[in-house]
PDB file of N, CA and C in Angstrom:
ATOM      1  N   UNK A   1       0.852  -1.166   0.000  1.00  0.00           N
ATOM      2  CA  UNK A   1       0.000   0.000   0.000  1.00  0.00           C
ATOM      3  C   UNK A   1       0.902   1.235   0.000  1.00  0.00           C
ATOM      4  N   UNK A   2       0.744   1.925  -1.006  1.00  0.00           N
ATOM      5  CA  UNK A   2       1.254   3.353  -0.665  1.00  0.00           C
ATOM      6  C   UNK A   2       0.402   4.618  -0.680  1.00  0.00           C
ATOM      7  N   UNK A   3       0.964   5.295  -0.301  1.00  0.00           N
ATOM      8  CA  UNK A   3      -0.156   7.109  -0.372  1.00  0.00           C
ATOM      9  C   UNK A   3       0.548   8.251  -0.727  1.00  0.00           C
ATOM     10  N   UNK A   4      -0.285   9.172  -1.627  1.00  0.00           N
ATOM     11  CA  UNK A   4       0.503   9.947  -2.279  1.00  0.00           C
ATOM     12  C   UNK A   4      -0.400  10.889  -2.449  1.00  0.00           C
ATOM     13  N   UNK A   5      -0.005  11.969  -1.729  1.00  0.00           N
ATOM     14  CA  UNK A   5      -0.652  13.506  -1.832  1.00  0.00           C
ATOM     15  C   UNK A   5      -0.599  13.949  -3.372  1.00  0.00           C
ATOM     16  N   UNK A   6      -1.974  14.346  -3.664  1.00  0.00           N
ATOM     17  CA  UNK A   6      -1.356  14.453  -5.420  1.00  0.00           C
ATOM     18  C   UNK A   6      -2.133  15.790  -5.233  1.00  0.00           C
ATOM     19  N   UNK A   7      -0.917  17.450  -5.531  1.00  0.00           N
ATOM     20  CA  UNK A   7      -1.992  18.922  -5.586  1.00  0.00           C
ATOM     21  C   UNK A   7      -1.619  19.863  -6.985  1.00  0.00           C
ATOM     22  N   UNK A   8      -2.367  20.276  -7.386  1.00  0.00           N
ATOM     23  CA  UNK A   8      -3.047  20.768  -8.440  1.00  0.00           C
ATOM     24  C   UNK A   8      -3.005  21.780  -8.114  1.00  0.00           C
ATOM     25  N   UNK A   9      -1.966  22.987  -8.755  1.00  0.00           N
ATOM     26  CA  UNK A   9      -2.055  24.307  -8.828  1.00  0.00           C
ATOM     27  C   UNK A   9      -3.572  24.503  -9.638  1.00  0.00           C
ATOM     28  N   UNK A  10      -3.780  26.188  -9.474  1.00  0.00           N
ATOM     29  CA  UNK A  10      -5.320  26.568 -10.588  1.00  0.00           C
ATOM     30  C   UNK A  10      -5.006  26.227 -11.891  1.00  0.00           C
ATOM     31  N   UNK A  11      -5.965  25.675 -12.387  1.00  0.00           N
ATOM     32  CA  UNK A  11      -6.022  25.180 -13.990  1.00  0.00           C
ATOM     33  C   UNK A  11      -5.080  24.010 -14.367  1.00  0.00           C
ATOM     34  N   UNK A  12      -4.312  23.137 -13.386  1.00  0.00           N
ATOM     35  CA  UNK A  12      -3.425  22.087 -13.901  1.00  0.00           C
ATOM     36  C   UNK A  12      -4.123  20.786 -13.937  1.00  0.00           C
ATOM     37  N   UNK A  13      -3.279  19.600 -15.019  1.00  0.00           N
ATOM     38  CA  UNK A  13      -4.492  18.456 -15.280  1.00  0.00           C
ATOM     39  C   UNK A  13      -3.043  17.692 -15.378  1.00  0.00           C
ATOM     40  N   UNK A  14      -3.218  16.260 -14.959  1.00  0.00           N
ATOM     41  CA  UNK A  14      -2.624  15.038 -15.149  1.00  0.00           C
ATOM     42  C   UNK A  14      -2.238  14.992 -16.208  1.00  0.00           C
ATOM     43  N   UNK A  15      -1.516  13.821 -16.866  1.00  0.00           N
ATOM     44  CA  UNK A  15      -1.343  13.356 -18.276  1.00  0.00           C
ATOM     45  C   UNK A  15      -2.187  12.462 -18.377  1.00  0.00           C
ATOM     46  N   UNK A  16      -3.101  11.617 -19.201  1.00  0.00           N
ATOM     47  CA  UNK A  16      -3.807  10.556 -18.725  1.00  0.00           C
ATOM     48  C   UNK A  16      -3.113   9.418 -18.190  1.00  0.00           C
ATOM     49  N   UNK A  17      -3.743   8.737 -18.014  1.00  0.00           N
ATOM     50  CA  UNK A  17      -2.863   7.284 -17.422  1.00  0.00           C
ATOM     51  C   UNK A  17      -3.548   6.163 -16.958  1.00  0.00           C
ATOM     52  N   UNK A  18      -2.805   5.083 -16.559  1.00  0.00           N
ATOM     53  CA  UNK A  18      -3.768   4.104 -16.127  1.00  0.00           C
ATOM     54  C   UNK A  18      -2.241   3.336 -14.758  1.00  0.00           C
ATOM     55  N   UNK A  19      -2.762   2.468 -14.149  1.00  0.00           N
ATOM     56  CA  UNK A  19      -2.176   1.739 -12.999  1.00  0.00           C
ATOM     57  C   UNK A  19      -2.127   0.454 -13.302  1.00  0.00           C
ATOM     58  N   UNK A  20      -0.704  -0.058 -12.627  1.00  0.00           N
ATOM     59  CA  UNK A  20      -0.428  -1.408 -12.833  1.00  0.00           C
ATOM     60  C   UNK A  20      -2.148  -2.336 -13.298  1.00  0.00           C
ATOM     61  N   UNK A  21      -1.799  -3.500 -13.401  1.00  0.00           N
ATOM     62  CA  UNK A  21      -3.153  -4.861 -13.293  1.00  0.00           C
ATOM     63  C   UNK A  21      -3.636  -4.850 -12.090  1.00  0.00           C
ATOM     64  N   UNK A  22      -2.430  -5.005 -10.775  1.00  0.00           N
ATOM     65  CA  UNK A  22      -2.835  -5.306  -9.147  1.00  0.00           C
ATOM     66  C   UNK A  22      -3.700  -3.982  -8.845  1.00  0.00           C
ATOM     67  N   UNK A  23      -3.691  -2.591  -9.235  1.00  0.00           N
ATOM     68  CA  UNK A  23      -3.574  -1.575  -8.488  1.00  0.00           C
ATOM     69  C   UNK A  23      -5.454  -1.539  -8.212  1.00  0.00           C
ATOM     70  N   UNK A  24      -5.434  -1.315  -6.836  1.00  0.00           N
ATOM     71  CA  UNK A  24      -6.489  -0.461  -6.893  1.00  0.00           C
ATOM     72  C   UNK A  24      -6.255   1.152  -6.000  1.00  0.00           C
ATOM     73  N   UNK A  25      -7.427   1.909  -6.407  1.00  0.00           N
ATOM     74  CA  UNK A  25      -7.034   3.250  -6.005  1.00  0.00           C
ATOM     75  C   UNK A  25      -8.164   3.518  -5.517  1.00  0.00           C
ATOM     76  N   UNK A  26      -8.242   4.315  -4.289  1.00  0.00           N
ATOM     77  CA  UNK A  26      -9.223   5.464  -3.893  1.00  0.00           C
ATOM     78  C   UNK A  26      -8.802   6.748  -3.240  1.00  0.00           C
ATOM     79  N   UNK A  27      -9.610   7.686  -3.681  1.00  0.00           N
ATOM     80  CA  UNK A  27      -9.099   8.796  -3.666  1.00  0.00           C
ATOM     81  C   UNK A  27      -9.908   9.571  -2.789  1.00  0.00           C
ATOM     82  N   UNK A  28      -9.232  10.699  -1.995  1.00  0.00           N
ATOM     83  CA  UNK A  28     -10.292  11.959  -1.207  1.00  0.00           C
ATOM     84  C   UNK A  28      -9.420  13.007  -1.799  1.00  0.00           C
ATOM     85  N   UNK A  29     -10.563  13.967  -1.879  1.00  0.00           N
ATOM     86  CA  UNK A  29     -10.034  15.031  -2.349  1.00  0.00           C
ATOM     87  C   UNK A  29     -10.185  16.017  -0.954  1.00  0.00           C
ATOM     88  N   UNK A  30      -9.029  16.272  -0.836  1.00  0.00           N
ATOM     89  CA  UNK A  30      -8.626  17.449   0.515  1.00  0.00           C
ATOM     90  C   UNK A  30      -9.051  18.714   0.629  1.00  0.00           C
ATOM     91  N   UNK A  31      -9.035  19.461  -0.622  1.00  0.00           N
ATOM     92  CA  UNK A  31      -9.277  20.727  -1.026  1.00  0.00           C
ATOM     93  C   UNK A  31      -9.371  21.153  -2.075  1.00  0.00           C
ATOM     94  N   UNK A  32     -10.371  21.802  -2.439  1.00  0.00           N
ATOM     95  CA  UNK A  32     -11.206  22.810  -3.727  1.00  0.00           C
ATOM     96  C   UNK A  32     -11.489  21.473  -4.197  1.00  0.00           C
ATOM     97  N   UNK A  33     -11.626  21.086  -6.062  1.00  0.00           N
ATOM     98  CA  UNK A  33     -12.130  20.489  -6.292  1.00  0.00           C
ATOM     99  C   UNK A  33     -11.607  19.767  -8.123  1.00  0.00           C
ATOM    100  N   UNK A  34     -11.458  18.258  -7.994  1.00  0.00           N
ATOM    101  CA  UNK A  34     -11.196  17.651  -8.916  1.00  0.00           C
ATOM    102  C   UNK A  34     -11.847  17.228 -10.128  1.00  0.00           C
ATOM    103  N   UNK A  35     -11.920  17.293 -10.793  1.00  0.00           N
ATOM    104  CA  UNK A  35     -12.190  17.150 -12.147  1.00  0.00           C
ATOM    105  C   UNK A  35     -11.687  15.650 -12.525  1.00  0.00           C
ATOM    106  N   UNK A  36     -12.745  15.079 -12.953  1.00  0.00           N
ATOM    107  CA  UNK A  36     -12.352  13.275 -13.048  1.00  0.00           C
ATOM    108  C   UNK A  36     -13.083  12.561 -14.176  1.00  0.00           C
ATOM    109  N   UNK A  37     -12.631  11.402 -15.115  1.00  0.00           N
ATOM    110  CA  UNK A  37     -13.063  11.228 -15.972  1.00  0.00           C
ATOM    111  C   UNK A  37     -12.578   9.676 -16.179  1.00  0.00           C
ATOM    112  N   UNK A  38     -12.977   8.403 -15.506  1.00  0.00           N
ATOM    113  CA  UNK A  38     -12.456   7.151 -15.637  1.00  0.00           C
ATOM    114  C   UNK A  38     -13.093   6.511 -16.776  1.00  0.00           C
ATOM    115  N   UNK A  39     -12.474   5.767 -17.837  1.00  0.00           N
ATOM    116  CA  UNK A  39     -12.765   5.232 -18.681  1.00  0.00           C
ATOM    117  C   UNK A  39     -13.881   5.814 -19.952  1.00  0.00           C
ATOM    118  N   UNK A  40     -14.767   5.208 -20.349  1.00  0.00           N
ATOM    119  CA  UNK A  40     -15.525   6.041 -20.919  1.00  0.00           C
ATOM    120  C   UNK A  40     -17.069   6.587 -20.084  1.00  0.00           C
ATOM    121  N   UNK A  41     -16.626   6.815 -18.760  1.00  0.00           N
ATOM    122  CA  UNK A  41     -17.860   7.306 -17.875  1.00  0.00           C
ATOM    123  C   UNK A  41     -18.049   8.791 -18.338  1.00  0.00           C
ATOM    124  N   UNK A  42     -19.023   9.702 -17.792  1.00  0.00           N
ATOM    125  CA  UNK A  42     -19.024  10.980 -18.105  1.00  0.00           C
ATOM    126  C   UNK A  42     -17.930  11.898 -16.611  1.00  0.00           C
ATOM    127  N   UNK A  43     -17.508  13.015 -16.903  1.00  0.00           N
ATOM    128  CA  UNK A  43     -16.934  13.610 -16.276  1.00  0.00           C
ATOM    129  C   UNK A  43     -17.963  13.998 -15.414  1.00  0.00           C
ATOM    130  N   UNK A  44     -16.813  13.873 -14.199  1.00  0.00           N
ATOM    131  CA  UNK A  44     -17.308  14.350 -12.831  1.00  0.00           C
ATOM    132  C   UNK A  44     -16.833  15.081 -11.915  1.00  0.00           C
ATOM    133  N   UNK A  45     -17.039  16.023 -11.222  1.00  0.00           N
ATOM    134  CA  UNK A  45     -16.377  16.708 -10.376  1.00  0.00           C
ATOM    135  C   UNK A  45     -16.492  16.488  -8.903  1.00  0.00           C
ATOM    136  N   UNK A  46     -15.559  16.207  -8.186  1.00  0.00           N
ATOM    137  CA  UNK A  46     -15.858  15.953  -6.735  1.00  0.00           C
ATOM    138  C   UNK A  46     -14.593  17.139  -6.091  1.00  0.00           C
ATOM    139  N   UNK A  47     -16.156  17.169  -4.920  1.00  0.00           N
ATOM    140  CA  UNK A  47     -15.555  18.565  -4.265  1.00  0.00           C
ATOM    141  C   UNK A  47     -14.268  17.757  -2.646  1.00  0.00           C
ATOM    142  N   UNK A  48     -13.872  19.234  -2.120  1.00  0.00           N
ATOM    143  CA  UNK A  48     -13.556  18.264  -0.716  1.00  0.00           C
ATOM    144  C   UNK A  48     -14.607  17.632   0.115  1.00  0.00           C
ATOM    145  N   UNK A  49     -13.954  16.550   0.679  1.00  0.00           N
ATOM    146  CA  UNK A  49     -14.632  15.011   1.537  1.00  0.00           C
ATOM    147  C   UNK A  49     -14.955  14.181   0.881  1.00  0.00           C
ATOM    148  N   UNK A  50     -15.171  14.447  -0.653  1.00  0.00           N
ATOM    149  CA  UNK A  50     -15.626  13.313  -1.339  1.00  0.00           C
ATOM    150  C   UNK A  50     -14.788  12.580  -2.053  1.00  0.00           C
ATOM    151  N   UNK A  51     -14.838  11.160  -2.499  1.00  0.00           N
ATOM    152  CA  UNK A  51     -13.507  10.941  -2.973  1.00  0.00           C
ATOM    153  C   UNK A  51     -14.772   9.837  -4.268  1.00  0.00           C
ATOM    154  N   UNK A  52     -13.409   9.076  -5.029  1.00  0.00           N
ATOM    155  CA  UNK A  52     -14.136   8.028  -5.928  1.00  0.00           C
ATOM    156  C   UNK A  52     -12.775   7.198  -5.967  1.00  0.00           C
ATOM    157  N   UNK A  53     -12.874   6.381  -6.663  1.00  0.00           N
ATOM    158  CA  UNK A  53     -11.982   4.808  -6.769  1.00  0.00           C
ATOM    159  C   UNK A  53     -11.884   4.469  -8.051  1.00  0.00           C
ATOM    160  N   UNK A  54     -10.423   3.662  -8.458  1.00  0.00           N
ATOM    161  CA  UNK A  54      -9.892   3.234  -9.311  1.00  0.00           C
ATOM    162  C   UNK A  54     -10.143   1.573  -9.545  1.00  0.00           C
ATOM    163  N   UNK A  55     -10.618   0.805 -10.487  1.00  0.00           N
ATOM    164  CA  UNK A  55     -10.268  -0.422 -10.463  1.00  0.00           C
ATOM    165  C   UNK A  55      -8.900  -0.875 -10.939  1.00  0.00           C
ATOM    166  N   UNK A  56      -8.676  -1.929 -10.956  1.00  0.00           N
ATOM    167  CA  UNK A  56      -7.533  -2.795 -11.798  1.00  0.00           C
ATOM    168  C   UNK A  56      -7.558  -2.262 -13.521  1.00  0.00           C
ATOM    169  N   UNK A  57      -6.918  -1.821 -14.503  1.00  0.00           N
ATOM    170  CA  UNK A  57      -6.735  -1.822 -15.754  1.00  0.00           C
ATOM    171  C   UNK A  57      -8.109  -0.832 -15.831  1.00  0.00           C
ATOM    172  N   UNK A  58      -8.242   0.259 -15.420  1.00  0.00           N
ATOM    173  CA  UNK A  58      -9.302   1.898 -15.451  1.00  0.00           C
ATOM    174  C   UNK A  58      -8.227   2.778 -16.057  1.00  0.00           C
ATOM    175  N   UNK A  59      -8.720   3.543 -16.844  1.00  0.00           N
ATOM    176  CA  UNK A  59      -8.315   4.378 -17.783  1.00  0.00           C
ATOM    177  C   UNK A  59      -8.499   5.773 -17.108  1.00  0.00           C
ATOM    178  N   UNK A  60      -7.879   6.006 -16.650  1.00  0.00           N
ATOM    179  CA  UNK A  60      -7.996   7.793 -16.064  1.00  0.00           C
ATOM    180  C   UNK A  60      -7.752   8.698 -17.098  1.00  0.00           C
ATOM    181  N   UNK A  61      -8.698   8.877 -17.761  1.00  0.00           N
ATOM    182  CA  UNK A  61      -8.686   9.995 -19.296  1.00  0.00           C
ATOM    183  C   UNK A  61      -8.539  11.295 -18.389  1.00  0.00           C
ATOM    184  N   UNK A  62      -8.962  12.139 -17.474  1.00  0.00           N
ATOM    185  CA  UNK A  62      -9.172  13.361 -17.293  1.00  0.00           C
ATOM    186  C   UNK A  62      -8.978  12.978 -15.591  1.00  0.00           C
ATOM    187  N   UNK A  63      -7.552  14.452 -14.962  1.00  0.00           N
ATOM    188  CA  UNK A  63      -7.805  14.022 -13.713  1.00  0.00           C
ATOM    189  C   UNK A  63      -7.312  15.637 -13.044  1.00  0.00           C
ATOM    190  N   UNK A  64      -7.959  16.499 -12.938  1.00  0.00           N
ATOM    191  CA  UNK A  64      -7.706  17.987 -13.240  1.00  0.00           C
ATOM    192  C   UNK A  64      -8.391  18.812 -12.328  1.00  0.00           C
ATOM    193  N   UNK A  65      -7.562  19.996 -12.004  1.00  0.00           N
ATOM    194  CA  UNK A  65      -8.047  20.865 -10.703  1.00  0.00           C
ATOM    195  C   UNK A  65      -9.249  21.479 -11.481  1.00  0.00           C
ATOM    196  N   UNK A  66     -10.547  21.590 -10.630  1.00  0.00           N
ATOM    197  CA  UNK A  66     -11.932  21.728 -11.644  1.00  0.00           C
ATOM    198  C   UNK A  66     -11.835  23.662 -11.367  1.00  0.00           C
ATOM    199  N   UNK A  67     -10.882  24.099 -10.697  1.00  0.00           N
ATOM    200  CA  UNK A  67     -10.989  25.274 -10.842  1.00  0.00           C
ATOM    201  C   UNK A  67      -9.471  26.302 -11.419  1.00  0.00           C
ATOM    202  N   UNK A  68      -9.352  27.476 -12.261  1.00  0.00           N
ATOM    203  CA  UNK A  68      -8.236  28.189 -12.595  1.00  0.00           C
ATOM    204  C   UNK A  68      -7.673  29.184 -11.686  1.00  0.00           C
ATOM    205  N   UNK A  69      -8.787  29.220 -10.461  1.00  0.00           N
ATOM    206  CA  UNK A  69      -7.931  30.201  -9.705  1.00  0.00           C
ATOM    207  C   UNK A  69      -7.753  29.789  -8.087  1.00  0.00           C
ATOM    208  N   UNK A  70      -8.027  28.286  -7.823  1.00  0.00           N
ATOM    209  CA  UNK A  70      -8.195  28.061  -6.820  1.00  0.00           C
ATOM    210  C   UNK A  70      -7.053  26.397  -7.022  1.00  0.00           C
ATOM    211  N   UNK A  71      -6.330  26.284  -5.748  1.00  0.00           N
ATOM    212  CA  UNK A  71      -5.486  25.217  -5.763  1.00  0.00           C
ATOM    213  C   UNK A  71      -6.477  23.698  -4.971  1.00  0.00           C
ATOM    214  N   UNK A  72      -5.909  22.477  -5.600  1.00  0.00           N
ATOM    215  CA  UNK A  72      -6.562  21.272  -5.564  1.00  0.00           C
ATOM    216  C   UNK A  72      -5.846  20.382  -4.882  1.00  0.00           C
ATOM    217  N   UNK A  73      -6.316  19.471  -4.015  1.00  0.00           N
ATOM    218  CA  UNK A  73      -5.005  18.618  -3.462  1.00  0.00           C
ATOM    219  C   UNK A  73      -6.052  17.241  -3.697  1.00  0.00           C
ATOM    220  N   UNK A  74      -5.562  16.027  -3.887  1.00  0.00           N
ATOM    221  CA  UNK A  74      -6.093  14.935  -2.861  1.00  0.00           C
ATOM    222  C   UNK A  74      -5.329  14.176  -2.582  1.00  0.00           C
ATOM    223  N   UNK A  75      -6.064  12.880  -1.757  1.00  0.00           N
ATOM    224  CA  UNK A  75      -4.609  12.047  -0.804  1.00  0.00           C
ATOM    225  C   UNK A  75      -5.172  10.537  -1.791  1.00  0.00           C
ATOM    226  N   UNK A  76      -4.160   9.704  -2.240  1.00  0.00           N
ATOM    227  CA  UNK A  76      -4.732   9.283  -3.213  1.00  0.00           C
ATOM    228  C   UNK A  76      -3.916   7.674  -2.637  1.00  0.00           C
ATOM    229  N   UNK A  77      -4.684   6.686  -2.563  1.00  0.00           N
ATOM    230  CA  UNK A  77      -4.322   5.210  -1.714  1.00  0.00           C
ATOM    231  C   UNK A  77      -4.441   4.229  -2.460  1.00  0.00           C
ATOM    232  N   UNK A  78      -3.118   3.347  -2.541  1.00  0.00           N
ATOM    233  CA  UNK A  78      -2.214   2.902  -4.065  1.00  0.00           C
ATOM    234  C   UNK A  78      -2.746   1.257  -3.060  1.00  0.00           C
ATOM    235  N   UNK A  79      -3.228   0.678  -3.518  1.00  0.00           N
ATOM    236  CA  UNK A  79      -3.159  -1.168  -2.926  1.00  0.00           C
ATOM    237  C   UNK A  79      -2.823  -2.080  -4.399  1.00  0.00           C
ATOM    238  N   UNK A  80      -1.382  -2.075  -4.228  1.00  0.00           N
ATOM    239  CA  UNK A  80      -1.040  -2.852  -5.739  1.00  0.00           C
ATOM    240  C   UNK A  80      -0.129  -3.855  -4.765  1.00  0.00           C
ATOM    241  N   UNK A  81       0.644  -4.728  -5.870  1.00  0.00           N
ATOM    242  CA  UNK A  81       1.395  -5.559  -5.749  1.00  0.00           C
ATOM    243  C   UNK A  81       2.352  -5.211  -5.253  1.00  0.00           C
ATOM    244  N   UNK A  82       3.286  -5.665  -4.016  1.00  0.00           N
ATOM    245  CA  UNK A  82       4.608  -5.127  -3.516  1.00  0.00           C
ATOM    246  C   UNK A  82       5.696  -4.954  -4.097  1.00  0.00           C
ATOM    247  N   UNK A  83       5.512  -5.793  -5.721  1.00  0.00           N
ATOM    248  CA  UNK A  83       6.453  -5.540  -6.654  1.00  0.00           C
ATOM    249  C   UNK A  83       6.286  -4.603  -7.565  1.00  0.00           C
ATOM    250  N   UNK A  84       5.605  -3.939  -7.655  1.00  0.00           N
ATOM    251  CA  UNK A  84       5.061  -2.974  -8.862  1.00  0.00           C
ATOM    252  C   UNK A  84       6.019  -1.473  -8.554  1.00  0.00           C
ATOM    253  N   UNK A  85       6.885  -1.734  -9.595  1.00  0.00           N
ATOM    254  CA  UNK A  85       7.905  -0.184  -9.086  1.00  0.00           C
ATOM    255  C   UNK A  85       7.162   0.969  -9.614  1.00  0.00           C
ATOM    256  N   UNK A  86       6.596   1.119 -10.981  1.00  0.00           N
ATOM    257  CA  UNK A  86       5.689   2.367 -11.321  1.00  0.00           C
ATOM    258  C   UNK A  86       4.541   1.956 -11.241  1.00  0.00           C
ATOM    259  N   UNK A  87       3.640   2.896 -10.392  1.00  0.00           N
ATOM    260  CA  UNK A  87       2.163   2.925 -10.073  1.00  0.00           C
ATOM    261  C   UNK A  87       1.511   3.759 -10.827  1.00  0.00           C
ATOM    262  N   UNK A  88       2.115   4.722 -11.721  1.00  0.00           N
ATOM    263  CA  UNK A  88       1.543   5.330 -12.798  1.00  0.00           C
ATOM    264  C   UNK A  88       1.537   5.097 -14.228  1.00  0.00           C
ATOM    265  N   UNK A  89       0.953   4.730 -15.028  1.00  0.00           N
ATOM    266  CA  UNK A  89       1.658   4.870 -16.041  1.00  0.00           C
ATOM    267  C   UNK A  89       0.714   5.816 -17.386  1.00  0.00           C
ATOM    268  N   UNK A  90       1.814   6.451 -17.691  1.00  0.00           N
ATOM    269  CA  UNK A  90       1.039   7.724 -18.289  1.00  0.00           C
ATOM    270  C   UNK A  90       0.889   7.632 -19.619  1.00  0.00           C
ATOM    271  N   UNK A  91      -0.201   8.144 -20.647  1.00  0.00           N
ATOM    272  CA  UNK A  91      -0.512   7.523 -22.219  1.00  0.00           C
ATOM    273  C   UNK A  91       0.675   7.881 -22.731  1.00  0.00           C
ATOM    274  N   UNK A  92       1.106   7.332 -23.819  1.00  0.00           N
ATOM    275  CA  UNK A  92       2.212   7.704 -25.048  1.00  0.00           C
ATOM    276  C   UNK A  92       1.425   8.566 -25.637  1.00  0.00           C
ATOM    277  N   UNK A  93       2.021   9.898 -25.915  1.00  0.00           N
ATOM    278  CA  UNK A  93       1.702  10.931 -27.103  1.00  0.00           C
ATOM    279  C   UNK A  93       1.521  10.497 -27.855  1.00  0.00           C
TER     280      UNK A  93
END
C-alpha cells in the first residue's frame, strides 16, 4: 500500500494514465475540487470530503483541478502488488 498527496495548482491536469493490473485506487479530495473522468464514464467533479476509486486496468482519461484560480489537493491510496515499481503509467503521445 502506498499514499501519495497528489496537488493541483489553478487550472493544472494530469497526463492521462492508467495503474499497474494489481492496483487499486481510492481517492479523497482534501481541497477545492477535482475534475475526473475514468474510462468512458461521463466527467465528474468531486468537491472536498468526497472521494471516488480506481479499479484494476481503469483508464484515467481526465484528472484535473476543476478550478483556474483556486489550488486542488487529494490524498490518493495505491493497494497494488509489492512488486510494482511504477504505479503510474502515463498515455504515449
Amino acid at each position: 500500500m502506498k499514499v501519495q498527496l497528489v496537488a493541483y495548482a489553478p487550472g493544472v491536469s494530469s497526463i492521462p494514465h492508467t495503474h499497474p493490473d494489481s492496483a487499486f485506487i481510492y481517492a479523497t479530495v482534501l481541497e477545492g475540487a477535482i475534475r475526473s473522468k475514468i474510462n468512458d464514464n461521463p466527467v465528474q467533479v468531486y468537491h472536498a470530503g468526497e472521494n471516488f476509486f480506481e479499479l484494476p486496468r481503469d483508464h484515467h482519461r481526465v484528472s484535473a483541478n476543476a478550478s483556474d484560480t483556486e489550488p486542488a489537493r487529494l490524498l490518493a491510496v495505491l493497494i497494488a502488488n509489492t512488486n510494482e515499481q511504477n504505479l503510474v503509467i502515463n498515455d504515449k503521445e
